[in-house]
N, C-alpha and C. Protein backbone atom coordinates (compact mmCIF):
# COMPACT_ATOMS: atom_id res chain seq x y z
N UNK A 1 83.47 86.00 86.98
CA UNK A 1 84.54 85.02 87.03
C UNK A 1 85.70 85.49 86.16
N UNK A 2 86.98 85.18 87.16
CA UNK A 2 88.14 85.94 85.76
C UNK A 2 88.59 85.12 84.75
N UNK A 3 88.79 85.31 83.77
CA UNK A 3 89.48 84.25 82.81
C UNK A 3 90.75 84.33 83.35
N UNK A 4 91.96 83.13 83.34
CA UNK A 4 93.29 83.07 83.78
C UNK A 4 93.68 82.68 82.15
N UNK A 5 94.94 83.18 81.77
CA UNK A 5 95.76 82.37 80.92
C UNK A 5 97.27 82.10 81.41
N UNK A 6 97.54 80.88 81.45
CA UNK A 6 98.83 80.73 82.12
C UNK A 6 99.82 80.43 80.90
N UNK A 7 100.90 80.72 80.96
CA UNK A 7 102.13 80.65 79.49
C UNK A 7 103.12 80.41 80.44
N UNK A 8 103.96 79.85 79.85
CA UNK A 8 105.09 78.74 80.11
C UNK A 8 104.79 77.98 81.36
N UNK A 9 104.36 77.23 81.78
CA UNK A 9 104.07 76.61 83.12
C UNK A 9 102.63 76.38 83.42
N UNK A 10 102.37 76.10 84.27
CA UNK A 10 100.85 75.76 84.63
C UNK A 10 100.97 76.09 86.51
N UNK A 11 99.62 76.11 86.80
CA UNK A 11 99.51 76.51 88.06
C UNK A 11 97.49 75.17 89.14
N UNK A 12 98.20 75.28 89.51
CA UNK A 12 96.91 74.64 90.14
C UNK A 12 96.02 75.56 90.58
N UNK A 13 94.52 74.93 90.75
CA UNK A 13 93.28 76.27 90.70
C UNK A 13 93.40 76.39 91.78
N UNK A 14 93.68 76.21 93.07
CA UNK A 14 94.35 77.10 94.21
C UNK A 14 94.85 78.33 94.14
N UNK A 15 96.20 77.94 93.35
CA UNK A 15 97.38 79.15 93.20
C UNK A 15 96.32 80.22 92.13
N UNK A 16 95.88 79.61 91.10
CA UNK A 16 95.00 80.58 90.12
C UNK A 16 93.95 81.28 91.53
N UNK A 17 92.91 81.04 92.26
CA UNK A 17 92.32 81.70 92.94
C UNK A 17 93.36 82.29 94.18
N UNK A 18 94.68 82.24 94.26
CA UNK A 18 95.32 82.84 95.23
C UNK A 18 95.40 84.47 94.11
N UNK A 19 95.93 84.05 92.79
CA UNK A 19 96.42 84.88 92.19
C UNK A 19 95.56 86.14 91.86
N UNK A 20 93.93 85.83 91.89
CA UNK A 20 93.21 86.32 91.63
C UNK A 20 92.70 87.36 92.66
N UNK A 21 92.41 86.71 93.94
CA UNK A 21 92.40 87.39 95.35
C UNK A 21 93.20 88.59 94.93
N UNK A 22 94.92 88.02 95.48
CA UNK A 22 95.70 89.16 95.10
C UNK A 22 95.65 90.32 93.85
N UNK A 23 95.29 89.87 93.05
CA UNK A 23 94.61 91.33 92.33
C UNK A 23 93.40 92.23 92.93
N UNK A 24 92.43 91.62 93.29
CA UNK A 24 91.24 91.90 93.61
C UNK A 24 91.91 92.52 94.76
N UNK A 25 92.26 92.06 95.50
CA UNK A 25 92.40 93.42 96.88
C UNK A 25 93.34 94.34 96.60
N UNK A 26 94.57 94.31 95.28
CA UNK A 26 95.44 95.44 95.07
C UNK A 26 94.62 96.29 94.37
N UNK A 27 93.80 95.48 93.12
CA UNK A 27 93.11 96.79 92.30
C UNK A 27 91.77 97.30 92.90
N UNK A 28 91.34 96.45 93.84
CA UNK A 28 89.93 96.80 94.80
C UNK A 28 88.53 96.35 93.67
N UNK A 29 88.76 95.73 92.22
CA UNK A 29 87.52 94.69 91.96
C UNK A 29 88.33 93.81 91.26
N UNK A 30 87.59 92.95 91.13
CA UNK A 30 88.15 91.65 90.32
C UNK A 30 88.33 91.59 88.97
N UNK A 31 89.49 91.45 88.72
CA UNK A 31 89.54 91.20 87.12
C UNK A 31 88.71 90.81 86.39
N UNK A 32 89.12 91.46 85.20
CA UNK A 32 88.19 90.28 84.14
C UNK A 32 88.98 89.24 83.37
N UNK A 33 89.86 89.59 83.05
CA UNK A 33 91.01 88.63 82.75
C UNK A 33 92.62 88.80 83.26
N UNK A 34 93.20 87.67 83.58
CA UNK A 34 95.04 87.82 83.95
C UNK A 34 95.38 86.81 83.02
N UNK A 35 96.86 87.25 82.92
CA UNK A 35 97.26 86.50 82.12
C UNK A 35 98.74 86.96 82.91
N UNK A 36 99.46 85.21 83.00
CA UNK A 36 100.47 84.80 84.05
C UNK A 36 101.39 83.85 83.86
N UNK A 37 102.75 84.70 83.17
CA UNK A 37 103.53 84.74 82.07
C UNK A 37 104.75 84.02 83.32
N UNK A 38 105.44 82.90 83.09
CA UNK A 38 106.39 82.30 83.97
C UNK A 38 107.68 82.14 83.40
N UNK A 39 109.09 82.78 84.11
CA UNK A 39 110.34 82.97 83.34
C UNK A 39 111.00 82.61 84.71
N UNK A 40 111.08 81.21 84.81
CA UNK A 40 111.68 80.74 85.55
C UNK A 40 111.29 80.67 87.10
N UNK A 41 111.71 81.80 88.05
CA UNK A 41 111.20 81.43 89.39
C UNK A 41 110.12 82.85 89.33
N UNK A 42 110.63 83.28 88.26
CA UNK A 42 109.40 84.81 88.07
C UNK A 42 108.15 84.69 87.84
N UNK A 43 107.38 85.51 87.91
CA UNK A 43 105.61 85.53 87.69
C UNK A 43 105.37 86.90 86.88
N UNK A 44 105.31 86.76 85.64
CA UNK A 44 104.65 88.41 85.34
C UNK A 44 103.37 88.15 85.19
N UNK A 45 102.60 88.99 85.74
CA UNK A 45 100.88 89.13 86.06
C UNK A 45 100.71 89.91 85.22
N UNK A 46 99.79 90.24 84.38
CA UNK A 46 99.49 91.72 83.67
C UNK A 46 97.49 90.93 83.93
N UNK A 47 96.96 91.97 84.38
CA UNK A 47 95.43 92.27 84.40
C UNK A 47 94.77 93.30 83.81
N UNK A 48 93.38 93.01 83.08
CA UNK A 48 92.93 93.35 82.82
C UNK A 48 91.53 93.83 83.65
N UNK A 49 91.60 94.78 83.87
CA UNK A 49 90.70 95.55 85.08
C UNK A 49 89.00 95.84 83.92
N UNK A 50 88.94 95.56 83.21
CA UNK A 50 87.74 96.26 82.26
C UNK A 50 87.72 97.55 82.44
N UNK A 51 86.63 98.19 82.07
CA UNK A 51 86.29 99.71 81.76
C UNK A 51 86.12 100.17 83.07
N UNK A 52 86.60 101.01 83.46
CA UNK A 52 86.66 101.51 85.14
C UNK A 52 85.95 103.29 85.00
N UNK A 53 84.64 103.51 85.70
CA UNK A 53 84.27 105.40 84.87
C UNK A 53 85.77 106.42 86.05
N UNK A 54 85.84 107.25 85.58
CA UNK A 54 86.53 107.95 85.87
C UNK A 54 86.22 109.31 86.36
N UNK A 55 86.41 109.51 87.55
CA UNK A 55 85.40 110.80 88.44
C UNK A 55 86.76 112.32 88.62
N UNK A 56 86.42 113.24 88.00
CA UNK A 56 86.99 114.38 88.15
C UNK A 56 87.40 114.53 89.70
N UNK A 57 88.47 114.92 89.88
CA UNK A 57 88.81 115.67 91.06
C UNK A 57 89.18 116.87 90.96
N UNK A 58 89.03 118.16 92.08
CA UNK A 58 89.10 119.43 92.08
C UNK A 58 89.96 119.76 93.43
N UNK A 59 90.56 121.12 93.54
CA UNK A 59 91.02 121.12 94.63
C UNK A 59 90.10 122.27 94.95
N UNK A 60 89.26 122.54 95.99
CA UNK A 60 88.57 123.48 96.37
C UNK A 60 88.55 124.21 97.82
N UNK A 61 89.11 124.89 98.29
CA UNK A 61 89.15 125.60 99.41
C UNK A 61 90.11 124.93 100.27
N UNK A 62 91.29 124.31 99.81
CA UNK A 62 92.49 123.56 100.17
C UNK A 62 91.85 121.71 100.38
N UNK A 63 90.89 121.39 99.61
CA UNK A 63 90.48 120.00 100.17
C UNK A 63 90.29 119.46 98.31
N UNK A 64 90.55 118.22 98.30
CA UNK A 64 90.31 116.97 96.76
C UNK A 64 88.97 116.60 96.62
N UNK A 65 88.31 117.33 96.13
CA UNK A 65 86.24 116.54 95.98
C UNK A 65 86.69 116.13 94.79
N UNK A 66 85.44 115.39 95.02
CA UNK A 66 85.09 115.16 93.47
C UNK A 66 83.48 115.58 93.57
N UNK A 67 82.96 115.98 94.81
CA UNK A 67 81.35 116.52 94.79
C UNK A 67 81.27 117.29 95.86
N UNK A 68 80.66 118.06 95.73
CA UNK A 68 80.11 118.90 97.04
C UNK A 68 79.56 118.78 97.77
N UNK A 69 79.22 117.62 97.50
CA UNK A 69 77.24 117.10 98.61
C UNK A 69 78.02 116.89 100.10
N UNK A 70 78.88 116.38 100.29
CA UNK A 70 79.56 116.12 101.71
C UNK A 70 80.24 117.63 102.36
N UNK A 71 80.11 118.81 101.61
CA UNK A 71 80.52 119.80 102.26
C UNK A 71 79.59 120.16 103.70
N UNK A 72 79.88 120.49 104.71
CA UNK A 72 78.71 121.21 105.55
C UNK A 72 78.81 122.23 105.31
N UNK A 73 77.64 123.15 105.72
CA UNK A 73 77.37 124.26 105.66
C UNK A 73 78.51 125.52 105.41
N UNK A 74 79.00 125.71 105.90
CA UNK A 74 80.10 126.72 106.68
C UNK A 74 80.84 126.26 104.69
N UNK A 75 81.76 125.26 104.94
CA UNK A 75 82.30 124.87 103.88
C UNK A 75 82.00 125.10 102.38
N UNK A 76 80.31 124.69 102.37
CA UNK A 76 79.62 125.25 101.33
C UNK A 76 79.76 126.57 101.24
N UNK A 77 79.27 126.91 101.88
CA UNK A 77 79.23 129.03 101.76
C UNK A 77 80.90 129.38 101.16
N UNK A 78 81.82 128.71 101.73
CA UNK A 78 83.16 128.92 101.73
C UNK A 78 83.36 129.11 99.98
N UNK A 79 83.20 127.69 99.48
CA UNK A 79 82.92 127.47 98.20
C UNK A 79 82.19 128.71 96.99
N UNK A 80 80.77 128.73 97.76
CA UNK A 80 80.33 129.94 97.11
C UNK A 80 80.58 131.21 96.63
N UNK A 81 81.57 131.33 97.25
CA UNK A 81 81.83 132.70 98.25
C UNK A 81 83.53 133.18 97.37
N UNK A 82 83.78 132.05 96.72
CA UNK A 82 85.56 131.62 96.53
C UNK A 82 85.24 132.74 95.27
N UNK A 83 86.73 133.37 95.33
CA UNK A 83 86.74 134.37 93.60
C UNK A 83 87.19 133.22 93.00
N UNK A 84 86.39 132.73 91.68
CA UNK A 84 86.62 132.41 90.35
C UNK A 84 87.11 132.35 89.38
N UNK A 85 88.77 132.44 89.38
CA UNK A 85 89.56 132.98 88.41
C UNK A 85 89.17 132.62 86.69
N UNK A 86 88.88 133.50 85.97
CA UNK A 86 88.91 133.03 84.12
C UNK A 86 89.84 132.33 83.69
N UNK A 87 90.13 132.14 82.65
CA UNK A 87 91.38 131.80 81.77
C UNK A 87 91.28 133.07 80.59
């Protein structure tokens, strides 16, 4: 459940679960807290998404993984096969 804090104004729990939706499908999970700051006919939203893990991406044989397991065959070998540059 998200916590809402509303400042200057108030909102009915409608508009609060409209507001919430609309995060949830822009950030793709649901907040844990918003807080929904009112300056007249404006809305500033600021959300708090909690701790989100964070998955490496690579560019490998012209494609963005972040794992290999979905390579097929051919692709894999491709991979294997790639010169390795050092630093």
């Amino acid at each position: 459940m998200t916590e809402v804090k509303v400042i200057n104004g108030s909102i009915t729990p409608e508009e609060e679960k409209a507001y919430v939706q609309w995060a949830t499908e822009k950030y793709g999970v649901e907040p844990v807290s918003m807080e929904i700051e009112f300056d007249g006919e404006f809305a500033d939203v600021r959300t708090n998404l909690g701790h989100r893990s964070f998955e490496r991406i690579r560019r490998i044989t012209g494609y963005l993984v972040g794992t290999l397991d979905r390579f097929n065959d051919a692709k894999a070998a491709e991979e294997r096969q790639r010169v390795k540059h050092g630093i």
